[in-house]
Protein backbone atom coordinates (compact mmCIF):
# COMPACT_ATOMS: atom_id res chain seq x y z
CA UNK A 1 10.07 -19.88 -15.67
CA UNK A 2 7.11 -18.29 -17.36
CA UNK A 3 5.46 -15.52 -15.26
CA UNK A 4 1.86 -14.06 -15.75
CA UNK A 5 3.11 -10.57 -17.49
CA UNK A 6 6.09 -11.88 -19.46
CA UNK A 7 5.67 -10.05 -22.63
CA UNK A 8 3.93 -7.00 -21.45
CA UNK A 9 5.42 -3.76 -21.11
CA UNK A 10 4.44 -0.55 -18.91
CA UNK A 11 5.51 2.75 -19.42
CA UNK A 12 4.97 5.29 -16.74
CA UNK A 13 5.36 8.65 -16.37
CA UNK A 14 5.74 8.10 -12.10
CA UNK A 15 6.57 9.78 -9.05
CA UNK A 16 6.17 9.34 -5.41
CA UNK A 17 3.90 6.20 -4.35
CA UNK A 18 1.22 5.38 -5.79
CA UNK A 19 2.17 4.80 -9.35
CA UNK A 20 5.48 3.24 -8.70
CA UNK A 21 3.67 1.00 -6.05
CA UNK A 22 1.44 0.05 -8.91
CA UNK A 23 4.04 -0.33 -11.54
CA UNK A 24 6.45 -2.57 -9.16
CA UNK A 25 3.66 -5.12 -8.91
CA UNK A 26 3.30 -5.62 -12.39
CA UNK A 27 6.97 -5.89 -12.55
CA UNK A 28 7.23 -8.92 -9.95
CA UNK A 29 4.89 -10.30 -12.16
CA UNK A 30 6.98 -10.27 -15.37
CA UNK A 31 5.94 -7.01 -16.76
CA UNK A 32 8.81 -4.89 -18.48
CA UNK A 33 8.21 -1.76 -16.67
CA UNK A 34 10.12 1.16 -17.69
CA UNK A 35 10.25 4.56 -15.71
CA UNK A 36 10.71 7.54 -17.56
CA UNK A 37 12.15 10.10 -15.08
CA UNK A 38 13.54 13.57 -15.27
CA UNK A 39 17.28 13.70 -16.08
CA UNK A 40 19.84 14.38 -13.15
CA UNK A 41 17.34 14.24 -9.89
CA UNK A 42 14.69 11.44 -11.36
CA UNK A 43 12.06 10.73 -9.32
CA UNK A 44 11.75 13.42 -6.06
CA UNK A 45 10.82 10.53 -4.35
CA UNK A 46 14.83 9.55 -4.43
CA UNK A 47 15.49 12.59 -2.32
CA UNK A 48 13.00 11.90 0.12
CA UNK A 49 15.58 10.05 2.38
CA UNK A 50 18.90 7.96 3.08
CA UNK A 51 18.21 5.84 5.14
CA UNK A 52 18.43 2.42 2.93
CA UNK A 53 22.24 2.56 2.49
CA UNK A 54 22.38 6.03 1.50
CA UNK A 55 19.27 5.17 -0.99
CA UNK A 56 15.32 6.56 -0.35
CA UNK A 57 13.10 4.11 2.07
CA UNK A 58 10.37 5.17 -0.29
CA UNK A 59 12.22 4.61 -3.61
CA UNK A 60 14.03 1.60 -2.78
CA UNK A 61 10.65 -0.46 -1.57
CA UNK A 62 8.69 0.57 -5.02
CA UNK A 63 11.05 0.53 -8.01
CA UNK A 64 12.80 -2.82 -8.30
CA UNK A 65 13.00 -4.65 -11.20
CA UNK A 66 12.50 -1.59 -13.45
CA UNK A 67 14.50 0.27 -16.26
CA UNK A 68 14.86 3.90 -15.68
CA UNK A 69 14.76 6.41 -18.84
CA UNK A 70 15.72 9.73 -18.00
CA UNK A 71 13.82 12.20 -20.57
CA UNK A 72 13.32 15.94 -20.68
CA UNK A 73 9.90 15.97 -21.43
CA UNK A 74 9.88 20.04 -21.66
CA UNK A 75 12.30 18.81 -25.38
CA UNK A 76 10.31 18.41 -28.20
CA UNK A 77 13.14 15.69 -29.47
CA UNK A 78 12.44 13.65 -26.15
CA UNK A 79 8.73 13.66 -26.17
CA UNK A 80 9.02 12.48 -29.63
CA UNK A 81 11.08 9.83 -28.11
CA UNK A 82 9.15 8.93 -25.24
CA UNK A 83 5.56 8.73 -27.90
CA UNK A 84 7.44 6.32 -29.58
CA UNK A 85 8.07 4.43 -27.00
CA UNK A 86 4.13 4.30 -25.95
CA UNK A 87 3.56 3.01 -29.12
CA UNK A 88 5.30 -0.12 -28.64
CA UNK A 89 3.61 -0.60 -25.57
CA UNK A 90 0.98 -2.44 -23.99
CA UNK A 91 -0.11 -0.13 -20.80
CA UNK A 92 0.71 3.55 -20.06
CA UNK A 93 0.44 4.93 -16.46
CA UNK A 94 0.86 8.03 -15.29
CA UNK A 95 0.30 9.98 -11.70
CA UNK A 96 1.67 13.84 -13.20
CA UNK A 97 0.27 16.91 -12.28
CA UNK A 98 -4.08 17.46 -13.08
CA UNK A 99 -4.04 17.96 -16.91
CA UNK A 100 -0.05 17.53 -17.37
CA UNK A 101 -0.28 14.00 -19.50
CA UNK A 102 -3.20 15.59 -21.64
CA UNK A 103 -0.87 18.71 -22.46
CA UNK A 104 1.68 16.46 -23.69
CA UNK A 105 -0.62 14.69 -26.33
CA UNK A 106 -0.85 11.32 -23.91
CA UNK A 107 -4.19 11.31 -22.86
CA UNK A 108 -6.20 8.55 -23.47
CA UNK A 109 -8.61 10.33 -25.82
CA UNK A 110 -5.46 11.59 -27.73
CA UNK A 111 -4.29 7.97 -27.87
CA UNK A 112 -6.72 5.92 -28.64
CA UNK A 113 -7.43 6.33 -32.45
CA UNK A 114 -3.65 5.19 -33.11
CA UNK A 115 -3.24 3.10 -30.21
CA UNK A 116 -6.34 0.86 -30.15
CA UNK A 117 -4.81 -1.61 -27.92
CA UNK A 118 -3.17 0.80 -25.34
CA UNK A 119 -4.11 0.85 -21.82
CA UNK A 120 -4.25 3.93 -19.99
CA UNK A 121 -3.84 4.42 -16.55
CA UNK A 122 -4.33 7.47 -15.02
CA UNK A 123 -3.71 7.96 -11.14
CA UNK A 124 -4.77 11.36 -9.31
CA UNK A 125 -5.55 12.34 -6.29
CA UNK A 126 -9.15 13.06 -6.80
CA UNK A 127 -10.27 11.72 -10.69
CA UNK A 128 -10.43 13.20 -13.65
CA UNK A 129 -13.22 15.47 -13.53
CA UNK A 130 -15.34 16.94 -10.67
CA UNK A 131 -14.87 20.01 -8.58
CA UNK A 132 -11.76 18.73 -7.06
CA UNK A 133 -9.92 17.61 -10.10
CA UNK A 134 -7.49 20.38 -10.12
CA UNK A 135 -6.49 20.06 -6.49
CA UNK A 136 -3.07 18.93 -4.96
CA UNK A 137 -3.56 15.69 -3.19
CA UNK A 138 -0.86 14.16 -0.92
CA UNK A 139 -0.84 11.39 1.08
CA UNK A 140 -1.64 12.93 4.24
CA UNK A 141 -4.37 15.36 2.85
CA UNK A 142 -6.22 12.60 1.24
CA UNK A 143 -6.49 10.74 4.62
CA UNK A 144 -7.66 14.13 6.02
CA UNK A 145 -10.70 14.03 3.12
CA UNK A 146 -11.65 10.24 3.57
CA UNK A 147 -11.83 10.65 7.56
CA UNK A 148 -8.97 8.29 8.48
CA UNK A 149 -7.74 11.14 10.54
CA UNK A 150 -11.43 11.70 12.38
CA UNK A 151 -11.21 8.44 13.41
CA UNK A 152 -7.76 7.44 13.85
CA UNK A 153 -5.83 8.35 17.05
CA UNK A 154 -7.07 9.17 20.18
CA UNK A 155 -9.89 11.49 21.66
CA UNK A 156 -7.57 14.46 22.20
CA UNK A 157 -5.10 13.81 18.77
CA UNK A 158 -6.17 13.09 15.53
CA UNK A 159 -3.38 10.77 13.78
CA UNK A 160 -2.64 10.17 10.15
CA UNK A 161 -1.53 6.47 9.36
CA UNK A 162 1.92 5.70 10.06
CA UNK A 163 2.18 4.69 6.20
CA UNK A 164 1.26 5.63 2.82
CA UNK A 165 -2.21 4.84 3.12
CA UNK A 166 -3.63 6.77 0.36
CA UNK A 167 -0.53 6.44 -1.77
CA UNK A 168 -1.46 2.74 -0.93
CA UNK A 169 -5.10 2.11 -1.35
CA UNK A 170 -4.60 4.13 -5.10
CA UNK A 171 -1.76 2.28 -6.27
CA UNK A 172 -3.13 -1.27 -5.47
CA UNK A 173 -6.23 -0.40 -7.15
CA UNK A 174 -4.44 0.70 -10.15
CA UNK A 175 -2.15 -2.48 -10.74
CA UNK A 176 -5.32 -4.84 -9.97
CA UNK A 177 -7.94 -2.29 -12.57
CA UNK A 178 -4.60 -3.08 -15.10
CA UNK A 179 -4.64 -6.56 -14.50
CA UNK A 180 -8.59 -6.51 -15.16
CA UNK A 181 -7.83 -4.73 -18.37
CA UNK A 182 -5.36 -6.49 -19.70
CA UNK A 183 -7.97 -9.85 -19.48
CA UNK A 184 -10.81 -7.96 -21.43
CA UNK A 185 -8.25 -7.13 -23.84
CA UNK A 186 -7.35 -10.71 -24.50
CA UNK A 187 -11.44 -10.76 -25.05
CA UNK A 188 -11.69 -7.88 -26.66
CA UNK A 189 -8.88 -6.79 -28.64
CA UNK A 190 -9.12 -3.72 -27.41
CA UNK A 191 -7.43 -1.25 -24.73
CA UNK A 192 -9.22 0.68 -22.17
CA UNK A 193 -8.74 4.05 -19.53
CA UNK A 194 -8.59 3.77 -15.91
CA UNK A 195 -8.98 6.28 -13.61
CA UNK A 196 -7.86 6.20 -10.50
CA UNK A 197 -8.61 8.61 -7.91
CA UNK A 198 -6.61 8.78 -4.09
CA UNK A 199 -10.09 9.45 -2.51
CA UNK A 200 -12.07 6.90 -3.79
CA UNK A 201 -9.74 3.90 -3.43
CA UNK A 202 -9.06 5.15 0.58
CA UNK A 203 -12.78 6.02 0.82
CA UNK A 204 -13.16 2.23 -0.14
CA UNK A 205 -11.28 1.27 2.95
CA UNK A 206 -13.27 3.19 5.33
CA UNK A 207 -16.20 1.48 4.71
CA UNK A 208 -16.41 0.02 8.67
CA UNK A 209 -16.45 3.80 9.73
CA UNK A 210 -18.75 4.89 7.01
CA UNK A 211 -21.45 2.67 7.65
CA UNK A 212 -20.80 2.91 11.63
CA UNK A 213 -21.54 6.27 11.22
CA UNK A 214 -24.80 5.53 8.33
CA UNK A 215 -27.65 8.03 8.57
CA UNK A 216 -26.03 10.60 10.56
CA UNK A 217 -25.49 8.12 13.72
CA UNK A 218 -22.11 8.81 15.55
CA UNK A 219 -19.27 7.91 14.28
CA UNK A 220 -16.99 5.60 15.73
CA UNK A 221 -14.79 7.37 18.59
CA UNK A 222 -11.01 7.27 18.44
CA UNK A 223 -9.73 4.74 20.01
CA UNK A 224 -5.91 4.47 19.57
CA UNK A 225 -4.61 1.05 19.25
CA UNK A 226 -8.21 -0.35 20.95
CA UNK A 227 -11.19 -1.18 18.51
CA UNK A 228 -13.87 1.07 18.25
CA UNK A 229 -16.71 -1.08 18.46
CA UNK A 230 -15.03 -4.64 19.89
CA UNK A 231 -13.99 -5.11 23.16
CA UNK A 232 -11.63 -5.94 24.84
CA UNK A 233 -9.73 -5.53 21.41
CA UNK A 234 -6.17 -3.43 21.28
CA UNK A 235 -3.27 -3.31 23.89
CA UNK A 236 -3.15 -4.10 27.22
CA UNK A 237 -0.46 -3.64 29.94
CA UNK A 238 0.88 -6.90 31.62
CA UNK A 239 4.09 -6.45 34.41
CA UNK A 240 6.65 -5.81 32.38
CA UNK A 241 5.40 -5.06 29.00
CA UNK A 242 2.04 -5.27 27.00
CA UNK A 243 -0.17 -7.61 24.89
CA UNK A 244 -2.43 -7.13 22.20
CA UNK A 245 -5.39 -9.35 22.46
CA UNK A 246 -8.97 -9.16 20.81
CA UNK A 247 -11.97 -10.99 21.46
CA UNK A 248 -14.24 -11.44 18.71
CA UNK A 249 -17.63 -13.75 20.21
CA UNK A 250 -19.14 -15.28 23.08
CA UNK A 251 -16.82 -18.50 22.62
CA UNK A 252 -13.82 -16.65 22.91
CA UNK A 253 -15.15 -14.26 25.59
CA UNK A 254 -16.03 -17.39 28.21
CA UNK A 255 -12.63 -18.86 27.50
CA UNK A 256 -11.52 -15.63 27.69
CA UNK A 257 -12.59 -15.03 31.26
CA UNK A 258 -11.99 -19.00 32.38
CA UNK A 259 -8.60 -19.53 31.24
CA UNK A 260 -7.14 -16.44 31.06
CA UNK A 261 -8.46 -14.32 33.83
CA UNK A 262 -9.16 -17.76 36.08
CA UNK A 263 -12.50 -16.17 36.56
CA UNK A 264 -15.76 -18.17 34.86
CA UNK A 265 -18.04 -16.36 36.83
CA UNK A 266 -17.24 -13.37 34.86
CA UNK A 267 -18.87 -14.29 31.90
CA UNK A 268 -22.10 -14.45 32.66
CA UNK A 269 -21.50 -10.60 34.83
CA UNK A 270 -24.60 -8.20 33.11
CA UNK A 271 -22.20 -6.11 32.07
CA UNK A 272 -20.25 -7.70 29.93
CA UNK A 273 -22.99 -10.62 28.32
CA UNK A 274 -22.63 -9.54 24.68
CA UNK A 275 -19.75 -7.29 22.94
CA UNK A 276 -22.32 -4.26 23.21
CA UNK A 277 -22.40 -4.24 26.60
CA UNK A 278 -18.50 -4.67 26.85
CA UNK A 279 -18.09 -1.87 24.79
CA UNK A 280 -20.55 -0.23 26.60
CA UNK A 281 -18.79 -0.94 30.53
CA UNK A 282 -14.99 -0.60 28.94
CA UNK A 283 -13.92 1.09 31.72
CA UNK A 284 -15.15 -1.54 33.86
CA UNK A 285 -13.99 -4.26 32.02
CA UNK A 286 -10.46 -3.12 31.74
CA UNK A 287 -10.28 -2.58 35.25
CA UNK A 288 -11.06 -6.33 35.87
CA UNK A 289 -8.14 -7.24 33.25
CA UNK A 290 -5.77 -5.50 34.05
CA UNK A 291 -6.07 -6.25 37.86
CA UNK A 292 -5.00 -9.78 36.31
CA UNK A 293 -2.45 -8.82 33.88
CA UNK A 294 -0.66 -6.71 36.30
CA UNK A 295 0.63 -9.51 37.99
CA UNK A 296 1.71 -11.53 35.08
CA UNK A 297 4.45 -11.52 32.80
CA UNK A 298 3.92 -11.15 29.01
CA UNK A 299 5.20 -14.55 27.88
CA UNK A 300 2.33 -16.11 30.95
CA UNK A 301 -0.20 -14.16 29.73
CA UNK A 302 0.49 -15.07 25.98
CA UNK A 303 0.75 -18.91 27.08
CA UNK A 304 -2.96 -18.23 28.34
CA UNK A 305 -4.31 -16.37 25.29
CA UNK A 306 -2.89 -19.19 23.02
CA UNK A 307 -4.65 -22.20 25.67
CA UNK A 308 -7.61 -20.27 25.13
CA UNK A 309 -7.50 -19.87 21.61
CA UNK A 310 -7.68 -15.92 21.96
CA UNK A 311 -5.97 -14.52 19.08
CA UNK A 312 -3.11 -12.32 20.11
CA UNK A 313 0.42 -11.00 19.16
CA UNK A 314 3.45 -8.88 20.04
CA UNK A 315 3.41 -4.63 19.34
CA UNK A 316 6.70 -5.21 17.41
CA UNK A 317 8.39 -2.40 15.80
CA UNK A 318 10.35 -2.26 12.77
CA UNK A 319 13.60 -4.05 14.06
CA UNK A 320 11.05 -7.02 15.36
CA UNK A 321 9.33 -7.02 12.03
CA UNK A 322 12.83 -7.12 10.22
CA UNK A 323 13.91 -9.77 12.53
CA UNK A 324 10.26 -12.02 12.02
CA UNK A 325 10.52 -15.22 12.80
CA UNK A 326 7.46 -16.50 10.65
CA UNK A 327 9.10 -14.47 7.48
CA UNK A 328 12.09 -16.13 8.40
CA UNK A 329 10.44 -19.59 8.31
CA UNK A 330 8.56 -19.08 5.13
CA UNK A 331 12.00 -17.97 3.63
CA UNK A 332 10.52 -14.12 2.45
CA UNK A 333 12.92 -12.75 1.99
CA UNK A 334 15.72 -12.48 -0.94
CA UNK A 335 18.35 -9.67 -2.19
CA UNK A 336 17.53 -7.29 -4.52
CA UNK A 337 21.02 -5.17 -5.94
CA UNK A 338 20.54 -1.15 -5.82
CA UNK A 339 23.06 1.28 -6.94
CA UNK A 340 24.24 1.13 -3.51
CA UNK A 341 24.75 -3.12 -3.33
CA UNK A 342 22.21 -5.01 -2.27
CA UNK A 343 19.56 -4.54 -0.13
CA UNK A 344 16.81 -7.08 1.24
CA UNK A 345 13.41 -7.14 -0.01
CA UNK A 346 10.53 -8.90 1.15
CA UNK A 347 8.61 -11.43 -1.70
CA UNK A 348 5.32 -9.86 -2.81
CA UNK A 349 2.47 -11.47 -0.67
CA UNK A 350 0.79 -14.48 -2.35
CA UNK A 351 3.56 -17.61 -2.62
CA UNK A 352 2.34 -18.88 -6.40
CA UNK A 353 3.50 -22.97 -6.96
CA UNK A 354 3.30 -21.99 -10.97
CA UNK A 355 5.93 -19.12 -11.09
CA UNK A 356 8.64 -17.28 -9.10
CA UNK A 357 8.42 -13.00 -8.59
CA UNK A 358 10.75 -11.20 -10.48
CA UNK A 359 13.00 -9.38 -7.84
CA UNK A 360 15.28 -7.49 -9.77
CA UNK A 361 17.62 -4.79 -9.23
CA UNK A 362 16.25 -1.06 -8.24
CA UNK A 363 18.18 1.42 -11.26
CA UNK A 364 20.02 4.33 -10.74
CA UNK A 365 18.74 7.33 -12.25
CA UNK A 366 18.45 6.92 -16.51
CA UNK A 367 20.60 3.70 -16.14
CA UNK A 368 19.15 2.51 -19.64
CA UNK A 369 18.52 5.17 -21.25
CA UNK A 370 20.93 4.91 -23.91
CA UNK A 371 19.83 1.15 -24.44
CA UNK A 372 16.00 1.61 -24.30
CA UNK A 373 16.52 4.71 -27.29
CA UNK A 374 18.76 2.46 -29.41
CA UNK A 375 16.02 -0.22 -29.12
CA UNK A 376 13.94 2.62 -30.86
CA UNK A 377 16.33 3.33 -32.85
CA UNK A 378 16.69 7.21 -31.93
CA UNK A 379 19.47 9.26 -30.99
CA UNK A 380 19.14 11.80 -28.26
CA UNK A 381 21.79 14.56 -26.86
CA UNK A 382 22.04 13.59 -23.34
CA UNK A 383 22.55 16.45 -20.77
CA UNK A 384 26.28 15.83 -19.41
């Protein structure tokens, strides 16, 4: 079966998240994506863990369906390698060190005039120029910068995501700016540099909070699980466990009251009339709930949510979301092999009726190197 990036082939220079988050995608698309990684350790991402049969969480989730080169880019014999290699290519990414690609000759200005048809994708914390462009970025000091952490939490503890957010935000804006190239190549003939910067792509994401908090009005408070500006919206506590529930308009909010808190009359109380006021009277208004939902049982209260068309669901954790029963039923998820056996991976989101995702196996550390350098024809002294 034909898939959208049969044909096209990525080289990146990737460690970490974002990058390999980006790269993967273009893999389950059909791309030949092939990692170049240092020799022995590879990617310091492997090490991060072992808690995916002995493999990294991290590594395991964004490197399937790839072919790992193991070069010593610090050899003059390898680089020479690895150049050749970018010339056969259609797309080059890259998240090294500030300035590390450009040092090496693979910058897109260095590129360019031999390569008119390469696309260059370069991922950094904060961009490629600018006062920060020399900076460290991580995951966690990113979301420090783009004020997920001043708004995430609760009043007394700022929290930090409990994912890769950054690492995130960056590497899906990467894959979908090299899908966006790739189609004004097919126009244009020509290749093109993207740069991608950590901060931007989460600053993107906060754009509730930023314009919540537009010409120097409050931000929005932090709220834990509970919405900052809807209410009720976020957890509550039933008899023997907890809902999350959230109301979004009037509609919902009379139903709300009729069906689920058997009280009509509540709807029209001063104090709660429109979701400003409910925000504004939250201690008020939770009282009244859960003076309700303390006598009920989770699965009642979720039978009167759904008769009221109130949109709710379950705080799972990671053995609920494993065990899904709407993944199950929509049949998400498949076997990918690892140099540990295989392991199961969920299908990318987005079920396509003209093509199946590649879901290939996740390499071991230079697992085709030899192959990949007899494709270019070069020989190489491997380290032992």
């Amino acid at each position: 079966m034909t898939r959208p990036l049969d044909g096209i082939t990525v080289v990146s220079l990737e460690h970490a998240i974002a990058a390999p988050f980006c790269t993967r995608q273009l893999a389950d698309l059909g791309a030949r994506v092939i990692k170049v990684e240092r020799p022995g350790a590879g990617d310091f991402a492997r090490a991060y863990d072992t808690r995916a049969r002995g493999l990294s969480s991290h590594f395991v989730w964004t490197n399937r369906s790839k072919e790992s080169l193991a070069l010593d880019l610090k050899d003059e014999a390898s680089l020479v390698a690895l150049k050749a290699l970018v010339a056969k290519a259609d797309v080059l990414v890259q998240n090294l060190a500030p300035g590390a690609a450009a040092r090496m000759g693979l910058s897109y200005e260095a590129l360019r005039e031999v390569h008119p048809r390469l696309i260059v994708c370069d991922i950094s914390g904060y961009g490629d120029d600018g006062p920060y462009r020399d900076k460290k970025a991580y995951d966690l000091l990113i979301q420090a910068e783009a004020g997920v952490l001043s708004v995430t939490g609760t009043p007394d503890t700022p929290s930090k995501a409990g994912n890769s957010m950054a690492d995130i935000a960056a590497g899906m804006y990467a894959y979908s700016s090299v899908l966006a190239a790739l189609m004004q190549r097919a126009r244009t003939g020509e290749g093109s540099h993207i740069d991608v910067s950590m901060l931007e792509s989460l600053g993107e994401w906060m754009s509730f909070p930023l314009y919540y908090a537009y010409d120097g009005a409050p931000p929005p408070p932090r709220t834990g699980a509970s919405h900052a500006s809807i209410y009720p919206y976020g957890p509550f506590a039933t008899r023997d466990g907890a809902v999350i529930l959230g109301v979004q308009n009037e509609r919902e909010w009379a139903a709300f009251c009729d069906k689920v808190l058997g009280d009509a009359q509540l709807a029209s109380d001063p104090r709660f009339q429109s979701n400003a006021r409910r925000n504004e009277n939250r201690a008020a208004l939770q009282a009244e709930i859960l003076q309700v939902f303390g006598t009920l049982a989770t699965p009642e209260v979720e039978r009167r949510l759904d008769e009221a068309q109130v949109a709710n669901a379950r705080m799972n954790d990671m053995a609920g979301l494993w065990a899904h029963p709407q993944l199950k039923a929509r049949a998400r998820w498949r076997e990918v092999e690892t140099p540990a056996g295989p392991i199961p991976a969920l299908l990318p989101p987005g079920r396509n009726s003209a093509f199946d995702y590649r879901m290939d196996a996740v390499p071991a550390v230079g697992e085709h190197t030899q192959a990949i350098l007899q494709e270019l024809g070069i020989e190489l002294e491997q380290p032992s």
